[in-house]
PDB file of N, CA and C in Angstrom:
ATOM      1  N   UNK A   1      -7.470 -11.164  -7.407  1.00  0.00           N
ATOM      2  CA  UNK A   1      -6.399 -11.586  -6.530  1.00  0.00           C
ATOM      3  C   UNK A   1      -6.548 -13.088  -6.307  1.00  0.00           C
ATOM      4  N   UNK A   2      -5.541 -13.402  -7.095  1.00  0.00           N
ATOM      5  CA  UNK A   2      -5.761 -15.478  -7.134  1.00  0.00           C
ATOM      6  C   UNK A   2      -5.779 -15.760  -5.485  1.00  0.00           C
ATOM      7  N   UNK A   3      -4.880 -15.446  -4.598  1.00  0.00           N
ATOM      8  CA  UNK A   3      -4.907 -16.200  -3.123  1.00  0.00           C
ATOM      9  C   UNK A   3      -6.074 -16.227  -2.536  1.00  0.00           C
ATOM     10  N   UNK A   4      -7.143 -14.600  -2.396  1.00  0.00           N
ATOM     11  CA  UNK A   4      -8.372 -14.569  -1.774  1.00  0.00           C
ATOM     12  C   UNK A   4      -9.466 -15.243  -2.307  1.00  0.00           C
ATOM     13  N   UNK A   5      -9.163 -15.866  -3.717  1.00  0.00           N
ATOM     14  CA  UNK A   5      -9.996 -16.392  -4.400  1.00  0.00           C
ATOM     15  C   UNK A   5      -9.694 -17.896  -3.994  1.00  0.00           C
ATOM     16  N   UNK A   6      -8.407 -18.383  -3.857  1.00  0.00           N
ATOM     17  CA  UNK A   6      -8.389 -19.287  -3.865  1.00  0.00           C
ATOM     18  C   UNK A   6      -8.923 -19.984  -1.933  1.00  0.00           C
ATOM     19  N   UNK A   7      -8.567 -18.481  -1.275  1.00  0.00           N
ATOM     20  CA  UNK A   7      -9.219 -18.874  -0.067  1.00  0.00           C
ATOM     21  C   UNK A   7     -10.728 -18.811   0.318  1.00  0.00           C
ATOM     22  N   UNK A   8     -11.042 -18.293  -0.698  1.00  0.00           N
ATOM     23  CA  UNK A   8     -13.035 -18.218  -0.891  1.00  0.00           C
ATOM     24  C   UNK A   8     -12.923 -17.043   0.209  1.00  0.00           C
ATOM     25  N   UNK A   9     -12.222 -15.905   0.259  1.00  0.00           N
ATOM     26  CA  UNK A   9     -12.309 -14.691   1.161  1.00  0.00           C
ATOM     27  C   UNK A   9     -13.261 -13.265  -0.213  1.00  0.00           C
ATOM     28  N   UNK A  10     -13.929 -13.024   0.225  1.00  0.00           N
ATOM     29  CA  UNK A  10     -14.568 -12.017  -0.659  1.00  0.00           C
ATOM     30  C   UNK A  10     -13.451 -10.978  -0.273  1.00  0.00           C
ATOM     31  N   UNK A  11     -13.637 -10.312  -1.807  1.00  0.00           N
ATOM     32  CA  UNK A  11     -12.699  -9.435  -1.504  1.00  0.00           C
ATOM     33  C   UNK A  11     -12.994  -8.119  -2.849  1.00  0.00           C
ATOM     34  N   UNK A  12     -12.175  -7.243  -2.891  1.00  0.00           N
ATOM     35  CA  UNK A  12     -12.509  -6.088  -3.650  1.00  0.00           C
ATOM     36  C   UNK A  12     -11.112  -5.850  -4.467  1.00  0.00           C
ATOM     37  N   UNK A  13     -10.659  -5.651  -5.666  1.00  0.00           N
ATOM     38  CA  UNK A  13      -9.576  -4.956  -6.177  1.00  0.00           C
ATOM     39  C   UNK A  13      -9.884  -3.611  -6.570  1.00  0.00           C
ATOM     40  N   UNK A  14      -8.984  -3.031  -6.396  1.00  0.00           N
ATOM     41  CA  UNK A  14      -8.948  -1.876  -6.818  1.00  0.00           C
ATOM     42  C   UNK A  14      -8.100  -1.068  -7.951  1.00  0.00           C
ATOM     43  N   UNK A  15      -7.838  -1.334  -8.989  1.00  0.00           N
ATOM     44  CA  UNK A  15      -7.045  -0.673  -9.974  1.00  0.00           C
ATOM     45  C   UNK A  15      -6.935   0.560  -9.883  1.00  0.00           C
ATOM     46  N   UNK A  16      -5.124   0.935  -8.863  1.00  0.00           N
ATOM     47  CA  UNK A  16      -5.208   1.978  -8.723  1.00  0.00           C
ATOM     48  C   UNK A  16      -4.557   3.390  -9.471  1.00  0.00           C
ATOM     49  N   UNK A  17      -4.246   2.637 -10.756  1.00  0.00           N
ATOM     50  CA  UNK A  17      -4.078   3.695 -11.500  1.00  0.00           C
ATOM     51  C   UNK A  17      -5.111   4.542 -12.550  1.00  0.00           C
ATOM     52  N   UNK A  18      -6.771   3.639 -12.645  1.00  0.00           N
ATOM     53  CA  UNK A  18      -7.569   3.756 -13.183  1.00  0.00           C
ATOM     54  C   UNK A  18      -8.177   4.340 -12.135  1.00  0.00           C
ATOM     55  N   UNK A  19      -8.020   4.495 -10.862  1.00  0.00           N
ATOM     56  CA  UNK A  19      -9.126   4.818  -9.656  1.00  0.00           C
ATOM     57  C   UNK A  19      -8.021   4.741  -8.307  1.00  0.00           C
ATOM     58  N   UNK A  20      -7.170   5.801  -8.426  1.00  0.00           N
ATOM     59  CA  UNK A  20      -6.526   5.596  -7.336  1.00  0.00           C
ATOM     60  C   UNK A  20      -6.973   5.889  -6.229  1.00  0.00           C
ATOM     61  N   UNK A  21      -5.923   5.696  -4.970  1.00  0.00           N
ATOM     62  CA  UNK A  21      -6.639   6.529  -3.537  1.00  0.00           C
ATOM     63  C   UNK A  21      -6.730   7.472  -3.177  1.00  0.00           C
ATOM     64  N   UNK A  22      -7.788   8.316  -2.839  1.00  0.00           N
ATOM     65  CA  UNK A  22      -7.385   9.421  -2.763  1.00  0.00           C
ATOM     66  C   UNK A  22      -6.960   9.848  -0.999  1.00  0.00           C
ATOM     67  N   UNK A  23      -6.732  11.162  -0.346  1.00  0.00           N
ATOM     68  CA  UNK A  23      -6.484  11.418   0.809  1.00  0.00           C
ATOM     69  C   UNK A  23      -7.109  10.772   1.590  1.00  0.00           C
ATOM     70  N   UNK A  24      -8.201  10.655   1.609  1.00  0.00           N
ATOM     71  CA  UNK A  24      -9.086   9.646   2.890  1.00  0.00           C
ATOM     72  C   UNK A  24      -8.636   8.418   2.735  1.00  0.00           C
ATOM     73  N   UNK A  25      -8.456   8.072   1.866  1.00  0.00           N
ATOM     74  CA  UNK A  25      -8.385   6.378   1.315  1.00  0.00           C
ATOM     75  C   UNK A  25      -6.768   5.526   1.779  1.00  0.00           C
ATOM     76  N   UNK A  26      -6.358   7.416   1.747  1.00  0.00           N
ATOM     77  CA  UNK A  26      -4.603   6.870   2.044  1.00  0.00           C
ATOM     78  C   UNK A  26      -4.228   7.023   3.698  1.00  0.00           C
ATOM     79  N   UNK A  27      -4.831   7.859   4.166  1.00  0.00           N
ATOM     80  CA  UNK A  27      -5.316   8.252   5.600  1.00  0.00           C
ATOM     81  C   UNK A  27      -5.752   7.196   5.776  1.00  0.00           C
ATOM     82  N   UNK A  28      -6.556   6.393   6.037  1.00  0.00           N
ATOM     83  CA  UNK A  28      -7.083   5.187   6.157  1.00  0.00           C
ATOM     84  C   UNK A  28      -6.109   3.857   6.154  1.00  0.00           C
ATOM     85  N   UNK A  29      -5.298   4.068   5.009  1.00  0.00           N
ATOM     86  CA  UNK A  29      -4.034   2.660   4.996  1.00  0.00           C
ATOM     87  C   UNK A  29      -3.705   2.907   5.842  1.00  0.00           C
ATOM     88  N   UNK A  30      -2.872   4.467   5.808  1.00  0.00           N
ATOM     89  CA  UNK A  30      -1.982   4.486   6.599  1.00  0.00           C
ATOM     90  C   UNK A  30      -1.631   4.352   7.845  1.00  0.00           C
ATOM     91  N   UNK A  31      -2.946   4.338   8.810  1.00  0.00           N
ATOM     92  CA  UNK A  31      -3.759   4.298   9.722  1.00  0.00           C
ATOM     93  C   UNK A  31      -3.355   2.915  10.318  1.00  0.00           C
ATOM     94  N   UNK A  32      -3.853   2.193   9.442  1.00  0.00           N
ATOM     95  CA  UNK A  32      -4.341   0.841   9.751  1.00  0.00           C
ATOM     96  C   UNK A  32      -2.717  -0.149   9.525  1.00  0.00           C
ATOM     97  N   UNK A  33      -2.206   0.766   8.897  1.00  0.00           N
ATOM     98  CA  UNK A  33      -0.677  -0.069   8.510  1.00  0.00           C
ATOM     99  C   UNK A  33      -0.261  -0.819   9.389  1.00  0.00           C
ATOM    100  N   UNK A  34       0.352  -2.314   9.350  1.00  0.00           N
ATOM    101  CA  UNK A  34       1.203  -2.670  10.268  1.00  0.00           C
ATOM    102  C   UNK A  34       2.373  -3.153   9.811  1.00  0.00           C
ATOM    103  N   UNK A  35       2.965  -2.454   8.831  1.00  0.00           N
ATOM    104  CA  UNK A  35       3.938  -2.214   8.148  1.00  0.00           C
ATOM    105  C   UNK A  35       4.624  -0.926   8.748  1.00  0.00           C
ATOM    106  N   UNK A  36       6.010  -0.583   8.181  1.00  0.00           N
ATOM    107  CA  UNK A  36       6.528   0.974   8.245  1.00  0.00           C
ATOM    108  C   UNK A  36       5.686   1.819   7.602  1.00  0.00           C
ATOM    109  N   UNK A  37       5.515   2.819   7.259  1.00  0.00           N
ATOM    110  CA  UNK A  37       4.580   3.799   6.721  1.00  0.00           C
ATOM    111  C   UNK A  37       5.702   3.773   5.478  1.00  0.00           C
ATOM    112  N   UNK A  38       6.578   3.877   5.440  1.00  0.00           N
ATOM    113  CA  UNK A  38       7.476   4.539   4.457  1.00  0.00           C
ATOM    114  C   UNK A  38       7.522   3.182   3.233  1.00  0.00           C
ATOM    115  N   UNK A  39       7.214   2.408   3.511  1.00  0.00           N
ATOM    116  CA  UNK A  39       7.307   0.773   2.873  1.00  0.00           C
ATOM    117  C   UNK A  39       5.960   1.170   1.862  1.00  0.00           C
ATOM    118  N   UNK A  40       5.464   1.914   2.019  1.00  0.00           N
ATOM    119  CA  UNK A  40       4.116   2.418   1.104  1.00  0.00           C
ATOM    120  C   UNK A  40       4.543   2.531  -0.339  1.00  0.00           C
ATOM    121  N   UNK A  41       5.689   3.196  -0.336  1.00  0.00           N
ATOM    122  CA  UNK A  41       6.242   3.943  -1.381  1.00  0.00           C
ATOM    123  C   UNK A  41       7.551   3.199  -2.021  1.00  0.00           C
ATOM    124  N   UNK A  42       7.096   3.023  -3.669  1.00  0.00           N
ATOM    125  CA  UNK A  42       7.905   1.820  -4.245  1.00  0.00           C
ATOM    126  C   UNK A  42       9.169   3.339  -4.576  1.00  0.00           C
ATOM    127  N   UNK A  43      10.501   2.661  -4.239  1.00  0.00           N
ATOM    128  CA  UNK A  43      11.686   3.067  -4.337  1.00  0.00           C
ATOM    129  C   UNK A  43      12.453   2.525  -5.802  1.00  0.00           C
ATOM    130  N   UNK A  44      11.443   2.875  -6.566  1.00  0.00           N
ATOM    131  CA  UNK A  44      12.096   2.500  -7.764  1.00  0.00           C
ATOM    132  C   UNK A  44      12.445   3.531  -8.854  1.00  0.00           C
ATOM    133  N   UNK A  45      12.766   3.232 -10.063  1.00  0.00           N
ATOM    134  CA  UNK A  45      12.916   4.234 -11.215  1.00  0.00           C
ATOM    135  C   UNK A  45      12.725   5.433 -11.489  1.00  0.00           C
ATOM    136  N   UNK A  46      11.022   5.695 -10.868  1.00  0.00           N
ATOM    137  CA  UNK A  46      10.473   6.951 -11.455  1.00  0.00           C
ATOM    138  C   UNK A  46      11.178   7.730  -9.775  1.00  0.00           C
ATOM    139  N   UNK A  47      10.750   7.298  -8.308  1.00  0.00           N
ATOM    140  CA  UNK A  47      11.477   7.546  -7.256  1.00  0.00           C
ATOM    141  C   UNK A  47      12.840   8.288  -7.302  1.00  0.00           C
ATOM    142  N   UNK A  48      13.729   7.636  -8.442  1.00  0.00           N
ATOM    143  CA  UNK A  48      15.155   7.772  -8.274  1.00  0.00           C
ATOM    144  C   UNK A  48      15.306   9.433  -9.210  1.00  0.00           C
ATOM    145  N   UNK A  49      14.463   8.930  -9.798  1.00  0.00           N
ATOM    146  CA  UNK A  49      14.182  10.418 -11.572  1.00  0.00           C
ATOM    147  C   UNK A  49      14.113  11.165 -10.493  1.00  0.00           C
ATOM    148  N   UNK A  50      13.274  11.302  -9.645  1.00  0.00           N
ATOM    149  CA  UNK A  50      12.665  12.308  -9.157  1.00  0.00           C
ATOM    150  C   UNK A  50      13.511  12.949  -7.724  1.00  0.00           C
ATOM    151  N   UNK A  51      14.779  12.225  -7.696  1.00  0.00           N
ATOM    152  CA  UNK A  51      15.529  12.143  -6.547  1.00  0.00           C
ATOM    153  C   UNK A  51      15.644  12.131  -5.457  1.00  0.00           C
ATOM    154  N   UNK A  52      14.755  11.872  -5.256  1.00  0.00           N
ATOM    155  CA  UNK A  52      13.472  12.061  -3.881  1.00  0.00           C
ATOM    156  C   UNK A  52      14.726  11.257  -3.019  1.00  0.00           C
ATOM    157  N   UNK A  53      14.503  11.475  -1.513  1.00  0.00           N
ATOM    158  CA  UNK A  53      15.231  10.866  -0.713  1.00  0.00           C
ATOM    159  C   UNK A  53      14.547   9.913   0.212  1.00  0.00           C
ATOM    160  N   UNK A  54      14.773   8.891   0.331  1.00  0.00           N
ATOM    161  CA  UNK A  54      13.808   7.695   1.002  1.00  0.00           C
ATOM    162  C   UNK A  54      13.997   8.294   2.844  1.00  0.00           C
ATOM    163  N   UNK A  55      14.919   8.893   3.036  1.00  0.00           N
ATOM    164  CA  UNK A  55      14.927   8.717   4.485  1.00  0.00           C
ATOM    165  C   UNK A  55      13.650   9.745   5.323  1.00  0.00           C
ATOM    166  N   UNK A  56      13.695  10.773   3.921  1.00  0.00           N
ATOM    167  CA  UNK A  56      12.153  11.881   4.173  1.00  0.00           C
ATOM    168  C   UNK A  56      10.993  10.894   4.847  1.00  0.00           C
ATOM    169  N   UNK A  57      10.528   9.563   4.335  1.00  0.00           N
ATOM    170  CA  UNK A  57       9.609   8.980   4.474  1.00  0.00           C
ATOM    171  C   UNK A  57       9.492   8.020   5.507  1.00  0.00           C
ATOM    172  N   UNK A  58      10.739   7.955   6.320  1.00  0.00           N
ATOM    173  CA  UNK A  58      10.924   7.371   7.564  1.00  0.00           C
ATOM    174  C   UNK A  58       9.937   7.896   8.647  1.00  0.00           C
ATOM    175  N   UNK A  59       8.693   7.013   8.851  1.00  0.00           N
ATOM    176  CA  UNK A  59       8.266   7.566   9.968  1.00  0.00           C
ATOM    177  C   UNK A  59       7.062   8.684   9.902  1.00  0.00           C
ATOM    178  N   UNK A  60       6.439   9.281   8.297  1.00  0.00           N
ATOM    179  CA  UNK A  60       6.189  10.626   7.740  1.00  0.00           C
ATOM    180  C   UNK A  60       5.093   9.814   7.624  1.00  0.00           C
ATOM    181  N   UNK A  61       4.099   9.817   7.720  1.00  0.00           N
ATOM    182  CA  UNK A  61       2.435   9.338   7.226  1.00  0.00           C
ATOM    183  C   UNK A  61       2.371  10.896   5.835  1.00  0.00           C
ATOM    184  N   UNK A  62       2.391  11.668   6.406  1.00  0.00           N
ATOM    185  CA  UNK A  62       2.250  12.774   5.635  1.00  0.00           C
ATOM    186  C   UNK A  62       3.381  13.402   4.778  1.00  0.00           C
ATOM    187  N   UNK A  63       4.116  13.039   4.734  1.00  0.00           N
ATOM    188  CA  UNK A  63       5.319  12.761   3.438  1.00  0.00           C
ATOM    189  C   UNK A  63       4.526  11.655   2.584  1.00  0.00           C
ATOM    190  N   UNK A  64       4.625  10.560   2.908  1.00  0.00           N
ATOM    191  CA  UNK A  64       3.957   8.866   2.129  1.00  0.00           C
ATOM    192  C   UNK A  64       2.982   9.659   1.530  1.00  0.00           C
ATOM    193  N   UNK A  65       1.426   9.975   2.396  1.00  0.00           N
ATOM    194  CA  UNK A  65       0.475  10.207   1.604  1.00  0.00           C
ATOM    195  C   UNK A  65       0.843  11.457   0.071  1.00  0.00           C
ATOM    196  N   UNK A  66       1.442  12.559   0.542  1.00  0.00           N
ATOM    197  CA  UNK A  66       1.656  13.493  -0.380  1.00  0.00           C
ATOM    198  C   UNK A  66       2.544  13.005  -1.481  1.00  0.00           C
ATOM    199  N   UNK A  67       3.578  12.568  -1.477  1.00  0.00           N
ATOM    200  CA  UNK A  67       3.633  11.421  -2.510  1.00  0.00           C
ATOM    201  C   UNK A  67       2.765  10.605  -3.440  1.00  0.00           C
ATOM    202  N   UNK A  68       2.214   9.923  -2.569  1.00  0.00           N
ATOM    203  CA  UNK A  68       1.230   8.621  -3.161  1.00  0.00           C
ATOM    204  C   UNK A  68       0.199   9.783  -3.947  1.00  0.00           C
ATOM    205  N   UNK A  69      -0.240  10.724  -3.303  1.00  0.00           N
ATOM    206  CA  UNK A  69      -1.266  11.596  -4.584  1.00  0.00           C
ATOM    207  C   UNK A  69      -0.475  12.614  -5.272  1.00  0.00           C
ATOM    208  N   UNK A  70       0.436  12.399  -5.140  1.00  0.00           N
ATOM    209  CA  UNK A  70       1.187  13.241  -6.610  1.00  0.00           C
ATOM    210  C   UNK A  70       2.031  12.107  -7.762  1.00  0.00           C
ATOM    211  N   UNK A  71       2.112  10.650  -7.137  1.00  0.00           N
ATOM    212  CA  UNK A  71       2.620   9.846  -7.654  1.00  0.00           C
ATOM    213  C   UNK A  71       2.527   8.298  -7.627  1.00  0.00           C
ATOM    214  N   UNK A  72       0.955   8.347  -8.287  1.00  0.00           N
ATOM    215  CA  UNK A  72      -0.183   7.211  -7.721  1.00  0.00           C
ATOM    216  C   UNK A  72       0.878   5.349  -8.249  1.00  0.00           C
ATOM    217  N   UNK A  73       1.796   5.801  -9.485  1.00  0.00           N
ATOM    218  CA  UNK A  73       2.254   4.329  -9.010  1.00  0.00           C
ATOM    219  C   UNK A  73       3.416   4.209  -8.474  1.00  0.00           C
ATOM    220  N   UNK A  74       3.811   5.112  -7.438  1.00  0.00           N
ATOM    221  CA  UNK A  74       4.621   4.778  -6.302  1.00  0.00           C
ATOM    222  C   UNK A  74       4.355   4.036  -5.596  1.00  0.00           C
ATOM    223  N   UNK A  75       3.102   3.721  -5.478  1.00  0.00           N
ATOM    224  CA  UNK A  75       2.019   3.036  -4.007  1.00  0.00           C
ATOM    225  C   UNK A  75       2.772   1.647  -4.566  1.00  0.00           C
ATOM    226  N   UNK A  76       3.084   1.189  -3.494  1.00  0.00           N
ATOM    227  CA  UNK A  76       3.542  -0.255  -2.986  1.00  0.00           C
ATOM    228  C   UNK A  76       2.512  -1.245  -3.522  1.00  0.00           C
ATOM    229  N   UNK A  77       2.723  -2.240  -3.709  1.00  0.00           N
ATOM    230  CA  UNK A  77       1.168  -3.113  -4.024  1.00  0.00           C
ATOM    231  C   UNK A  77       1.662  -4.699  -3.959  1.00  0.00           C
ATOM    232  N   UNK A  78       0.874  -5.828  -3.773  1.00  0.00           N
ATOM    233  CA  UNK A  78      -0.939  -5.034  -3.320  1.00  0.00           C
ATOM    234  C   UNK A  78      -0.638  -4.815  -1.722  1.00  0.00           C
ATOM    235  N   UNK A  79      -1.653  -3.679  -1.308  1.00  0.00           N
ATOM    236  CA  UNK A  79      -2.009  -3.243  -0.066  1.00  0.00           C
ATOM    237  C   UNK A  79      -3.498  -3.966   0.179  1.00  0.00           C
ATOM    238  N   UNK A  80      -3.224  -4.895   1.452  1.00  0.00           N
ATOM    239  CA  UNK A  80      -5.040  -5.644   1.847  1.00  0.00           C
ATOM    240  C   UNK A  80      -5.317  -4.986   2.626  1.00  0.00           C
ATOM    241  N   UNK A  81      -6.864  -4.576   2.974  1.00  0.00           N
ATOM    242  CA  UNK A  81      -7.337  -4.112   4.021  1.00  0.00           C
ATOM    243  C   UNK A  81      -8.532  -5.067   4.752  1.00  0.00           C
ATOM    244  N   UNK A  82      -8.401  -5.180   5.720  1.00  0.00           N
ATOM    245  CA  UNK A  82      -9.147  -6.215   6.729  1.00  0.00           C
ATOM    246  C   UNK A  82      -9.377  -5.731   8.006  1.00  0.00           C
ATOM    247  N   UNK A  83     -11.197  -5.222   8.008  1.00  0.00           N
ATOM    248  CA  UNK A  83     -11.377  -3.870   9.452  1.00  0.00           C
ATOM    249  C   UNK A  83     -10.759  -3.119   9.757  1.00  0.00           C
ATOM    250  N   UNK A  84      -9.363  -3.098  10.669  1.00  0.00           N
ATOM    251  CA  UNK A  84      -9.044  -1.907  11.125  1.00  0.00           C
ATOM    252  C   UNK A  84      -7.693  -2.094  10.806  1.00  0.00           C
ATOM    253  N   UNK A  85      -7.065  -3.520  10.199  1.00  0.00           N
ATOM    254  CA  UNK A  85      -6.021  -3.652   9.616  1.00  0.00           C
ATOM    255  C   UNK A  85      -5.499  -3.676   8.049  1.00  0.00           C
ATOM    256  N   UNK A  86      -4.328  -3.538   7.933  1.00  0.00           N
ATOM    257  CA  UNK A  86      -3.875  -3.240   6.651  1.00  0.00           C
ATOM    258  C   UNK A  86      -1.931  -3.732   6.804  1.00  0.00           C
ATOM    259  N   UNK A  87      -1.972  -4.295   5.325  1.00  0.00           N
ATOM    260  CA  UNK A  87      -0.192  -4.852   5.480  1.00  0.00           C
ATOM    261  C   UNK A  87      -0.393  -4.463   3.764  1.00  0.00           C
ATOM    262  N   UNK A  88       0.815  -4.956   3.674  1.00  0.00           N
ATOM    263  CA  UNK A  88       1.883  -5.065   2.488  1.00  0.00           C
ATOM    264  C   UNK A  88       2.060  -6.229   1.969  1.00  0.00           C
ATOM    265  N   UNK A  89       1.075  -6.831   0.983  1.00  0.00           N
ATOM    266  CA  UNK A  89       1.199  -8.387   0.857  1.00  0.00           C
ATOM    267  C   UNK A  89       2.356  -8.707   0.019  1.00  0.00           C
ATOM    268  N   UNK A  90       3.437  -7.808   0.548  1.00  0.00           N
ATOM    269  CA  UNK A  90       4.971  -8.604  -0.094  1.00  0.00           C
ATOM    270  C   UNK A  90       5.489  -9.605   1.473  1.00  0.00           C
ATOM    271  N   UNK A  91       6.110 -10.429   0.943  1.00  0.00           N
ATOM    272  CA  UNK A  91       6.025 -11.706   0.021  1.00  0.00           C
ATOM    273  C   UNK A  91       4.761 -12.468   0.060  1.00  0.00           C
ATOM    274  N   UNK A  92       4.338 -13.011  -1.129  1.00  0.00           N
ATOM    275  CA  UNK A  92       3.250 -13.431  -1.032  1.00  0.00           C
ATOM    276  C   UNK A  92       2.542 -14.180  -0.185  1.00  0.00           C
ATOM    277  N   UNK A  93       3.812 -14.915   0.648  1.00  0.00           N
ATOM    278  CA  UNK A  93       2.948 -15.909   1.631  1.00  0.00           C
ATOM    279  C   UNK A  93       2.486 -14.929   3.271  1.00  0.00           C
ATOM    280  N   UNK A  94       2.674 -13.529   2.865  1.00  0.00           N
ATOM    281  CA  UNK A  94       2.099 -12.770   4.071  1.00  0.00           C
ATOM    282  C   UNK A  94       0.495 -12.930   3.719  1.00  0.00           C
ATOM    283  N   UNK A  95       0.091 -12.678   2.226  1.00  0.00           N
ATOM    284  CA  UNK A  95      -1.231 -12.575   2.213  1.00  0.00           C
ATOM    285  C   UNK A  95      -1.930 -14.083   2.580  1.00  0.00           C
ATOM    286  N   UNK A  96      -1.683 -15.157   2.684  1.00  0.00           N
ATOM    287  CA  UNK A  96      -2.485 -15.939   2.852  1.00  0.00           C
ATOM    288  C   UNK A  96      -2.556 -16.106   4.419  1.00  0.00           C
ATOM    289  N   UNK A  97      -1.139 -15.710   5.224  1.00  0.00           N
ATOM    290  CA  UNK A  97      -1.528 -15.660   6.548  1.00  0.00           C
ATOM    291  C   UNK A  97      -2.577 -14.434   6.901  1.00  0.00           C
ATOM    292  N   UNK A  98      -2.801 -13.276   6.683  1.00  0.00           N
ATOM    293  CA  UNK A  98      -3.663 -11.896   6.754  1.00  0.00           C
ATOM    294  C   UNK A  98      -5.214 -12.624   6.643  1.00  0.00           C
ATOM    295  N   UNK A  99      -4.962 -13.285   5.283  1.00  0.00           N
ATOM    296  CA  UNK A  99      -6.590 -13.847   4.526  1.00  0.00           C
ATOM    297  C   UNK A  99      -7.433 -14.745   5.515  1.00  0.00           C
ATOM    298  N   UNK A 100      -6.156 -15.512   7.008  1.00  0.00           N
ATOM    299  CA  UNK A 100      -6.276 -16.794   6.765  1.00  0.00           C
ATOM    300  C   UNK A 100      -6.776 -16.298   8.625  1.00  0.00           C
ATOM    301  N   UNK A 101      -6.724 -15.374   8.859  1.00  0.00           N
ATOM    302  CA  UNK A 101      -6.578 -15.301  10.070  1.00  0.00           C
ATOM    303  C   UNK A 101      -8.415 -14.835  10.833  1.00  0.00           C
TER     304      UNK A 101
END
């Protein structure tokens, strides 16, 4: 992750289609989110195949997670985690305020 690098913040990636999250791991984001919960879940292509309805995930920690482990690159990305917090580093200049704080 060029920004944490470039802020000298140690940090961890996780490639999560080689090693996704599993229930604890997503329990844990979701937890810590200070995002919508439903913002977890990319609303794209494979989403639309699958006809899934976005409004299910309004508000659902447990809709999001059951998703995200039946459909590991739905997960939104990147997701930072920092102690007991966690965001959505869309747009990029959220992550350098998160990194920076």
């Amino acid at each position: 992750m060029a920004v944490a690098e470039e802020l000298g913040v140690d940090h961890e990636v996780i490639l999560y289609i080689k090693t996704p999250p599993g229930r604890e791991e997503l329990e844990k984001i979701v937890t810590a989110l200070e995002d919508p919960v439903e913002d977890l879940v990319r609303k794209d292509s494979l989403f639309k195949k699958h006809d899934y309805n976005p409004d299910d995930y309004v508000g659902n920690p447990a809709a999001v997670i059951e998703i995200l482990l039946k459909h590991k690159q739905l997960l939104q990305r990147p997701v930072l985690l920092r102690g007991d917090r966690a965001i959505i580093g869309r747009p990029k200049a959220r992550i350098v305020e998160f990194l920076s704080e």
